[in-house]
N, C-alpha and C. Protein backbone atom coordinates (compact mmCIF):
# COMPACT_ATOMS: atom_id res chain seq x y z
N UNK A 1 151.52 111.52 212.15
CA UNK A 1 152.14 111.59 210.84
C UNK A 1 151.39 110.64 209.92
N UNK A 2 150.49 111.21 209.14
CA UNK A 2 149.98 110.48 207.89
C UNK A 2 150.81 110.53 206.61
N UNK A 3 151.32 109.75 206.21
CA UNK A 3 152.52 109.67 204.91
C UNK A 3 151.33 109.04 203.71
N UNK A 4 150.30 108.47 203.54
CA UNK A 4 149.18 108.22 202.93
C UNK A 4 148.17 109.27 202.55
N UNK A 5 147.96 108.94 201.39
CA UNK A 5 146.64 109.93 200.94
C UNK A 5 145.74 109.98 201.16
N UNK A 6 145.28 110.74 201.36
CA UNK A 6 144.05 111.12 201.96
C UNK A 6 142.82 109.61 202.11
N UNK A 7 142.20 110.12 202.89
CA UNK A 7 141.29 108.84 203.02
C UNK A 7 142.00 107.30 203.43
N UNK A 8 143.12 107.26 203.03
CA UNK A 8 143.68 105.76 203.18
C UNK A 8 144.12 105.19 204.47
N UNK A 9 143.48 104.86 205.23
CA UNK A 9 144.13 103.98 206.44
C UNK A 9 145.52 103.20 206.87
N UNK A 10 146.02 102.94 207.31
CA UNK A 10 147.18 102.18 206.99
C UNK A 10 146.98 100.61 207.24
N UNK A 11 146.03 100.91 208.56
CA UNK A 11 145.43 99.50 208.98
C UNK A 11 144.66 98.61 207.34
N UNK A 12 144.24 99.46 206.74
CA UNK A 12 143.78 98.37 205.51
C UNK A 12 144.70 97.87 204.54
N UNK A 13 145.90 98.66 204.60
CA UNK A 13 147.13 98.04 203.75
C UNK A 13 147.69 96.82 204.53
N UNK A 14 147.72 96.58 205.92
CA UNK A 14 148.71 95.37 206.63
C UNK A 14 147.04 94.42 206.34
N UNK A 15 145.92 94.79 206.10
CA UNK A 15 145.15 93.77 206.45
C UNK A 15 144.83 92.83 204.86
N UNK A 16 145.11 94.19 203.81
CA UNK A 16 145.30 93.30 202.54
C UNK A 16 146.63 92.48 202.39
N UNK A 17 147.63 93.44 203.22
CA UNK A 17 148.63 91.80 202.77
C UNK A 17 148.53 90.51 203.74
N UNK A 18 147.71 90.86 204.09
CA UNK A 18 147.88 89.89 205.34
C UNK A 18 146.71 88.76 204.03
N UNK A 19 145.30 89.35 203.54
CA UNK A 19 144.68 88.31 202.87
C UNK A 19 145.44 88.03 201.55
N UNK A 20 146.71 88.60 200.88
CA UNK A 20 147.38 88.34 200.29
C UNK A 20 148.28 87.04 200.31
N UNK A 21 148.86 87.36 201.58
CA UNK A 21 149.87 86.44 202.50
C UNK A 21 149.32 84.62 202.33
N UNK A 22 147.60 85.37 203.13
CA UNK A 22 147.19 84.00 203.59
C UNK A 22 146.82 83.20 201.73
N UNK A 23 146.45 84.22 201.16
CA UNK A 23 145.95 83.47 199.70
C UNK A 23 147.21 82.91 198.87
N UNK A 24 148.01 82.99 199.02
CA UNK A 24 149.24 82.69 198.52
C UNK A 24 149.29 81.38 199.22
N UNK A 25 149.07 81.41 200.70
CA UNK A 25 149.67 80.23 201.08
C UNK A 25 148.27 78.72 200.91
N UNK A 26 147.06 79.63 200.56
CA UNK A 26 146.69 78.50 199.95
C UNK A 26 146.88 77.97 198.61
N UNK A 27 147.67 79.03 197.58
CA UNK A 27 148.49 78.41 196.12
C UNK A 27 149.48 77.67 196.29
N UNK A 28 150.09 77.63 197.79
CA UNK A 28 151.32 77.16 197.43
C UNK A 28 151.50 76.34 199.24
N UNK A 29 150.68 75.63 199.69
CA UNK A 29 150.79 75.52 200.53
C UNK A 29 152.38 75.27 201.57
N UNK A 30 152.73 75.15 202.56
CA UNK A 30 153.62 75.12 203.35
C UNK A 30 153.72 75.72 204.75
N UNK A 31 152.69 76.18 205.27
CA UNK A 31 152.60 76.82 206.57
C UNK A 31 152.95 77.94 206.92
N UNK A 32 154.31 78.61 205.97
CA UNK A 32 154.96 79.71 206.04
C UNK A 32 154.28 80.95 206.17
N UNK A 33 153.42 81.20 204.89
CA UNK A 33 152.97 82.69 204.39
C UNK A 33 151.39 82.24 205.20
N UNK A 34 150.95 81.37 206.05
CA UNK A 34 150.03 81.46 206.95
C UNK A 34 150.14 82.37 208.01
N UNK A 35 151.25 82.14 208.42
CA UNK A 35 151.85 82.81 209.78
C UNK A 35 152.40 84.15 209.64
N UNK A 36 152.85 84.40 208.88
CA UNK A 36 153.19 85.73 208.33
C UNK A 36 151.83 86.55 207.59
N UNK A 37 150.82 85.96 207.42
CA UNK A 37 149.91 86.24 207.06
C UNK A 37 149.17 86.69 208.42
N UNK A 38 149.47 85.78 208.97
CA UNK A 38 148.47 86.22 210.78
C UNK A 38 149.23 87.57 211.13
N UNK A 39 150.79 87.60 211.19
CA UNK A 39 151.46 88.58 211.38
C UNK A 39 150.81 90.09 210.70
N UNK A 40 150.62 89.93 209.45
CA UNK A 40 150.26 91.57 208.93
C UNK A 40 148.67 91.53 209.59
N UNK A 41 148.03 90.48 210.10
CA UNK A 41 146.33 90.59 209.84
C UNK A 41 146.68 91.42 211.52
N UNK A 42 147.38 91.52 212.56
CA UNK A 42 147.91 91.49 213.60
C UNK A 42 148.47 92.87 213.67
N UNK A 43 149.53 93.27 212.65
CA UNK A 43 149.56 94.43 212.42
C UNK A 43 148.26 95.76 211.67
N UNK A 44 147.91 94.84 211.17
CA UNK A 44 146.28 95.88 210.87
C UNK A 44 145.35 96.36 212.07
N UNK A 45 145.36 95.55 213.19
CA UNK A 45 144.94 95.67 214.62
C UNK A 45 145.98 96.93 215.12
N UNK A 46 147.12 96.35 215.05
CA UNK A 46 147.81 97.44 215.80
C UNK A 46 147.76 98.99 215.32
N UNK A 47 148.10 98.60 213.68
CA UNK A 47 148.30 100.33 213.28
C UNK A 47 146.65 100.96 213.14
N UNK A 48 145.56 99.80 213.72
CA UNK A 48 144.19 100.92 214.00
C UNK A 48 144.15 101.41 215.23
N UNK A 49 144.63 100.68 216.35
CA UNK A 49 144.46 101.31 217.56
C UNK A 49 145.82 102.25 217.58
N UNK A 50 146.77 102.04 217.09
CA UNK A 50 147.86 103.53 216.80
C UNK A 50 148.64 104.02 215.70
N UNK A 51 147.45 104.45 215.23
CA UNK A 51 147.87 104.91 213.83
C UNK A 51 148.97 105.59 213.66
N UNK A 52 149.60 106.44 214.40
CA UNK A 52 150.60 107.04 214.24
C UNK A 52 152.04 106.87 214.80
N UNK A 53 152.00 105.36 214.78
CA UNK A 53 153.31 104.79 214.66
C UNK A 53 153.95 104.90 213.85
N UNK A 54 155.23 104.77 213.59
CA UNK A 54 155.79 105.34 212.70
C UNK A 54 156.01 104.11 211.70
N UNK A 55 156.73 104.30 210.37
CA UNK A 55 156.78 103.41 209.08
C UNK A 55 157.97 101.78 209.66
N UNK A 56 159.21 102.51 210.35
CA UNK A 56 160.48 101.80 210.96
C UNK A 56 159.61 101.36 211.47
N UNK A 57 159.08 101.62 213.36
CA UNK A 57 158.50 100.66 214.09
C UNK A 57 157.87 99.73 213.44
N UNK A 58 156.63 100.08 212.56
CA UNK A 58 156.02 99.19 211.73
C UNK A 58 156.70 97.89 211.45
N UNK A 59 157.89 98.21 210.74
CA UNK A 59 158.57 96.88 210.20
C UNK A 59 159.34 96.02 211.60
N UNK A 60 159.57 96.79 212.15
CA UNK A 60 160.37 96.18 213.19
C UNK A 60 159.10 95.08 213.53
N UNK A 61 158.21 96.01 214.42
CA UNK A 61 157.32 95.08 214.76
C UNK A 61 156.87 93.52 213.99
N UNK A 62 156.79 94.07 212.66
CA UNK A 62 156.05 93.35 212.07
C UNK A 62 156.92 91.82 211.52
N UNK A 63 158.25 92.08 211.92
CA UNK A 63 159.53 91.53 211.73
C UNK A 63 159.04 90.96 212.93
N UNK A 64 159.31 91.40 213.86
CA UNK A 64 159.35 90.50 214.96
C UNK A 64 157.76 89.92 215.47
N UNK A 65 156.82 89.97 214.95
CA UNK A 65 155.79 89.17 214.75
C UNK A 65 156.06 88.12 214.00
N UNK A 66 156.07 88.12 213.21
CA UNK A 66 156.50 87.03 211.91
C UNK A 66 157.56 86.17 212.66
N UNK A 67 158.17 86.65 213.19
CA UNK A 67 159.55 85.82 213.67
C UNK A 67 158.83 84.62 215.63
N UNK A 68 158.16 85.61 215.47
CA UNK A 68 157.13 85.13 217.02
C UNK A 68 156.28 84.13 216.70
N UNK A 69 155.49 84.00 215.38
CA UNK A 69 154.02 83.26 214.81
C UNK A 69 154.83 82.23 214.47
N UNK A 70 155.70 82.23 213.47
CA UNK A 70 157.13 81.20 212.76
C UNK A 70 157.40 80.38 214.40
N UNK A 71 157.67 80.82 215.04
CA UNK A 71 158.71 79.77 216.23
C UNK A 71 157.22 79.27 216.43
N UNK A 72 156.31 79.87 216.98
CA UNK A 72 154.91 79.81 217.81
C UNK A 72 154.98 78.08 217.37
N UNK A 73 154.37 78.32 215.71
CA UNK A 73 154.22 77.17 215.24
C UNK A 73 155.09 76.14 215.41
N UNK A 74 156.28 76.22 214.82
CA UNK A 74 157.13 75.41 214.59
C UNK A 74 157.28 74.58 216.07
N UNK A 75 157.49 75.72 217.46
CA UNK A 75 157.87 74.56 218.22
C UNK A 75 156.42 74.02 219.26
N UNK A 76 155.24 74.60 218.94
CA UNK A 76 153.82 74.11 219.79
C UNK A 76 152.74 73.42 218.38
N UNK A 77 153.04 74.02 218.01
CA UNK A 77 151.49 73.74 216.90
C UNK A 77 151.58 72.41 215.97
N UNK A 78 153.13 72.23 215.45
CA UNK A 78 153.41 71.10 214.32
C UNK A 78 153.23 69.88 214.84
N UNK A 79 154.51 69.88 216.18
CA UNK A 79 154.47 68.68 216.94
C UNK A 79 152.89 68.10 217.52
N UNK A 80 151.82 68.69 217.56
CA UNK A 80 150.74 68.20 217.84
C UNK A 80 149.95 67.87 216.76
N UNK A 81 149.71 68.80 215.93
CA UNK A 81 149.47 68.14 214.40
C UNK A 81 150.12 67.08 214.17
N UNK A 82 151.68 66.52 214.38
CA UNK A 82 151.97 65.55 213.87
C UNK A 82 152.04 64.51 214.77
N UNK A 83 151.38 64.15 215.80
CA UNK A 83 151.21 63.53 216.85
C UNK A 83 149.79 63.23 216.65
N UNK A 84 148.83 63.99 215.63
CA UNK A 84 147.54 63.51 215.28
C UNK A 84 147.38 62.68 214.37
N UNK A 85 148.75 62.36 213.64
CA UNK A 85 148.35 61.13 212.37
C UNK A 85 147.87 60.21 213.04
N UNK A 86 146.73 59.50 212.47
CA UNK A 86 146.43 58.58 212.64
C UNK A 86 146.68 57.14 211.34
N UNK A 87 147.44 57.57 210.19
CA UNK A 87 148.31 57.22 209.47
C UNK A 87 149.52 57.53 208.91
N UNK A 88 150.88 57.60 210.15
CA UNK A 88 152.08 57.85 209.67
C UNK A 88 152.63 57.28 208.64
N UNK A 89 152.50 56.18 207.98
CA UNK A 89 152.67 55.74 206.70
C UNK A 89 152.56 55.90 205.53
N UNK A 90 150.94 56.69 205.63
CA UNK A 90 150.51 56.78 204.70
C UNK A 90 151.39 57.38 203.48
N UNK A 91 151.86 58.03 203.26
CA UNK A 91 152.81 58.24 201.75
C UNK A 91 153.95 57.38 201.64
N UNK A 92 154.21 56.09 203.02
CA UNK A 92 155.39 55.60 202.88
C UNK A 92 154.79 53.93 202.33
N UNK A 93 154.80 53.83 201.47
CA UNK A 93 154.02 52.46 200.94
C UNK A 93 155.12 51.75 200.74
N UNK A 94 156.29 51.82 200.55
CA UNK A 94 157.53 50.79 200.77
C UNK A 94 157.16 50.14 202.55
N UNK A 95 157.52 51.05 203.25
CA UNK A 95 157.53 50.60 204.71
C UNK A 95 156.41 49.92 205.16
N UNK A 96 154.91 50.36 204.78
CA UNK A 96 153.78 49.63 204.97
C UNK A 96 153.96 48.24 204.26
N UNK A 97 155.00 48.14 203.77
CA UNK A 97 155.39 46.47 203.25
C UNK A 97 155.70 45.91 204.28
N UNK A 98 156.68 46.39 205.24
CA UNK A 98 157.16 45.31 205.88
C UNK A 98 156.75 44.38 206.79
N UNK A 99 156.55 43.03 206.70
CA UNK A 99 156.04 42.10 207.57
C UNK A 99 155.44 41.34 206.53
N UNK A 100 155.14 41.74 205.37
CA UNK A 100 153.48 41.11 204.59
C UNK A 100 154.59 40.03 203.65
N UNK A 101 153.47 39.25 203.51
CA UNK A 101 154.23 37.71 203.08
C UNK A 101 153.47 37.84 201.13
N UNK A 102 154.26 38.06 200.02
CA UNK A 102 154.54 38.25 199.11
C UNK A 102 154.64 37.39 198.26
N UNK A 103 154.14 37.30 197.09
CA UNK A 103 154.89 35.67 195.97
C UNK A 103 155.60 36.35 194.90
N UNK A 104 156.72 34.98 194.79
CA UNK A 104 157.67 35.73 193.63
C UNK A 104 156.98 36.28 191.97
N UNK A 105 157.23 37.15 191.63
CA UNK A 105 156.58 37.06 190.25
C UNK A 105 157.74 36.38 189.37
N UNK A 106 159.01 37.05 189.21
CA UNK A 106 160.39 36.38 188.42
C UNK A 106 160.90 35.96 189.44
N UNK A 107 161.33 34.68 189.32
CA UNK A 107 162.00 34.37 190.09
C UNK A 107 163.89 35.37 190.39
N UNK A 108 164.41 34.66 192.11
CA UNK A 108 165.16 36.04 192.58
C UNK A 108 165.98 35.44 191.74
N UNK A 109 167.30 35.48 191.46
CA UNK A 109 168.14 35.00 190.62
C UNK A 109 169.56 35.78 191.04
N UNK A 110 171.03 35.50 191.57
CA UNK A 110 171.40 36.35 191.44
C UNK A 110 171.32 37.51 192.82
N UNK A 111 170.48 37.26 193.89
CA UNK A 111 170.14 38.07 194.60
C UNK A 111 169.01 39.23 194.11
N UNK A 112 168.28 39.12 193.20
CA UNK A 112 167.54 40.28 192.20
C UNK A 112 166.23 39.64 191.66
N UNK A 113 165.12 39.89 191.61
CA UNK A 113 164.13 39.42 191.18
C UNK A 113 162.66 40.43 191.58
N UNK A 114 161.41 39.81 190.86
CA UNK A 114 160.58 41.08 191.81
C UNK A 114 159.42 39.79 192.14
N UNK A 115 158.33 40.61 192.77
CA UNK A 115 157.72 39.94 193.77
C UNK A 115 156.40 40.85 193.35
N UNK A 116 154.83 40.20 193.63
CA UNK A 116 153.83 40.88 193.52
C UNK A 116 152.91 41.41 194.16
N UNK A 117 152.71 42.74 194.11
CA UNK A 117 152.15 43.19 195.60
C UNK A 117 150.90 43.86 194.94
N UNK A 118 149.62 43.15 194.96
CA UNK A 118 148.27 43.46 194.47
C UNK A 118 148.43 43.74 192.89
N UNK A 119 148.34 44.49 192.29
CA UNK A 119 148.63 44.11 190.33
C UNK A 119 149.49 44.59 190.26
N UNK A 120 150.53 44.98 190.57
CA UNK A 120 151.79 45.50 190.58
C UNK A 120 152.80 44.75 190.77
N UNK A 121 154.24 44.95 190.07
CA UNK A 121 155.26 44.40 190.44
C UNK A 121 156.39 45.27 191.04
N UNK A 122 157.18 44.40 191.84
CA UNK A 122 158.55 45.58 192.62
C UNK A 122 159.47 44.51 192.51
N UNK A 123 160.64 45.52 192.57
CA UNK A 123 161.96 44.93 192.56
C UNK A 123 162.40 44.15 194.13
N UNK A 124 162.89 43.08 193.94
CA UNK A 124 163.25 42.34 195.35
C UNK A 124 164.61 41.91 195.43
N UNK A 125 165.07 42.13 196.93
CA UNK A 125 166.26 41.46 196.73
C UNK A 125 166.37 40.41 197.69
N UNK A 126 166.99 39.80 197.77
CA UNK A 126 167.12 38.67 199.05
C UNK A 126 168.12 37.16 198.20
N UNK A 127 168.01 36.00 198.93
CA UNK A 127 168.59 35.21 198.67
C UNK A 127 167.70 34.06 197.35
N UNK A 128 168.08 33.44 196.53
CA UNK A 128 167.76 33.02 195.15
C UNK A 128 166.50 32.02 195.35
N UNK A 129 165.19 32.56 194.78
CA UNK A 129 164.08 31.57 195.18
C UNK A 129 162.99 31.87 193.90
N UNK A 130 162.74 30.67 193.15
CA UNK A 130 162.11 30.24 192.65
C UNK A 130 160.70 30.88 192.51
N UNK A 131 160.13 31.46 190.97
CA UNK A 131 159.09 32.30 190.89
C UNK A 131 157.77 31.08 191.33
N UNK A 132 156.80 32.05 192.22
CA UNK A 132 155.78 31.26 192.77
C UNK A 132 155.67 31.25 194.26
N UNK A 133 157.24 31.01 194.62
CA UNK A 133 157.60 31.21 196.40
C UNK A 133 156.79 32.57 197.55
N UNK A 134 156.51 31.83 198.63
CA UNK A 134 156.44 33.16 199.03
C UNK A 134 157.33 33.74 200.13
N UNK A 135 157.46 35.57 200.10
CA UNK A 135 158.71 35.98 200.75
C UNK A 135 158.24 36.39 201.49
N UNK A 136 158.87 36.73 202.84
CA UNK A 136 158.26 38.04 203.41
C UNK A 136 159.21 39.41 203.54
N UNK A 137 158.83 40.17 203.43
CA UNK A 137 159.37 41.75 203.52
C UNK A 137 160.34 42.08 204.71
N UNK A 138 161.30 42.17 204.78
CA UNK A 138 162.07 42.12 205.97
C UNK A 138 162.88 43.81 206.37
N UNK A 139 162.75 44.16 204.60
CA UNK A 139 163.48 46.34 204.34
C UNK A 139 163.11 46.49 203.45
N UNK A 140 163.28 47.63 203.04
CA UNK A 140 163.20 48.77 201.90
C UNK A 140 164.39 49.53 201.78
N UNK A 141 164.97 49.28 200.45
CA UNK A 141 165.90 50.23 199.65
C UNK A 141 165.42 50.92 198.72
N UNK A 142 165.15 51.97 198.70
CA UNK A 142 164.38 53.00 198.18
C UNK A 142 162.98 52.16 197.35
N UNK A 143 163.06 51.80 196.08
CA UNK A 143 161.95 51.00 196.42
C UNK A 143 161.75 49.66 195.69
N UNK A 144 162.93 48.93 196.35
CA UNK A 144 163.61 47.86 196.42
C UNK A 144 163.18 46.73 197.61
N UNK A 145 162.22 46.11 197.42
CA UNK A 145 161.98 45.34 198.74
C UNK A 145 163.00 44.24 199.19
N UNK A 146 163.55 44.50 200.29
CA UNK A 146 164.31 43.38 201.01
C UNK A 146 163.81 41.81 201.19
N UNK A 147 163.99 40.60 200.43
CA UNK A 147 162.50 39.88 201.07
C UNK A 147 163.91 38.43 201.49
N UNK A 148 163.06 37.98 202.14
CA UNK A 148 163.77 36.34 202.73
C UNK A 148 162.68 35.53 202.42
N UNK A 149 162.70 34.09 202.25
CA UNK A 149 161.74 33.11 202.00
C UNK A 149 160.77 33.06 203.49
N UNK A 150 159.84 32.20 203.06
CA UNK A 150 158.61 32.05 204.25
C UNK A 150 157.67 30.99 203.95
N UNK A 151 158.76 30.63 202.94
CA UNK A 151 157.79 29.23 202.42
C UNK A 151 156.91 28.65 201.26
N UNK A 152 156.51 27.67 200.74
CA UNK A 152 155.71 27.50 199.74
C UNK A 152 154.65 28.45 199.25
N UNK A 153 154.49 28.87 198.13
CA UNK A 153 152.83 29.70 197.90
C UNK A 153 151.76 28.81 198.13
């Protein structure tokens, strides 16, 4: 059963959405329309070696590909990607504070003051100490550094 016009394959329609799929997911990255992208490139294989599967099977299949590539990833592929950072921090620059010994810029006052971390200033909280002091980083409240004294600058 050819439901296509003449000349048209069906295998080249799952294989353009499939470079559809994948080009999308480099506009908009997220992993999603990768895998679903492998899914139609997967179905272009299939409906060449049997073209005359029908339109239903098609989707079924292609449903349950997508639904196969989706888990694939999610529960083998991520966890090892994310077991390859070799900087888990890196976007967390509050937390890469903690430990590092800091000087007051305003003094804390109040429990509230900020502190200077390379030409920048941040908000600090901790117990009342004199601008000049130095703190060290003990938490992060969103991006609120926790600091306690540590002694003279």
């Amino acid at each position: 059963m050819n439901w296509l016009p003449d000349g048209l394959s069906l295998h080249y329609g799952w294989w353009l959405a499939a470079l559809v799929l994948i080009g999308a997911e480099l506009i908009a990255p997220g992993y999603f329309l990768l895998w679903v992208g492998l899914s139609a490139a997967l179905m272009g294989v299939l409906t060449l070696l049997l073209p005359d599967l029908a339109p239903l099977a098609q989707a079924i299949v292609f449903a349950l590909l997508s639904l196969a590539t989706c888990l694939i990833y999610w529960k083998y592929i991520r966890p090892v990607a994310e077991q390859r950072d070799d900087q888990p921090l890196l976007n967390r620059k509050g937390e890469r504070m903690l430990g590092r010994h800091l000087v007051v810029a305003e003094a804390i006052v109040n429990g509230r003051g900020k502190v200077r971390v390379g030409d920048t200033v941040w908000l600090a909280e901790g117990s009342d100490t004199p601008a000049g002091s130095t703190v060290e980083v003990v938490g992060i409240n969103g991006t609120t550094l926790k600091v306690r004294g540590a002694g003279p600058a």
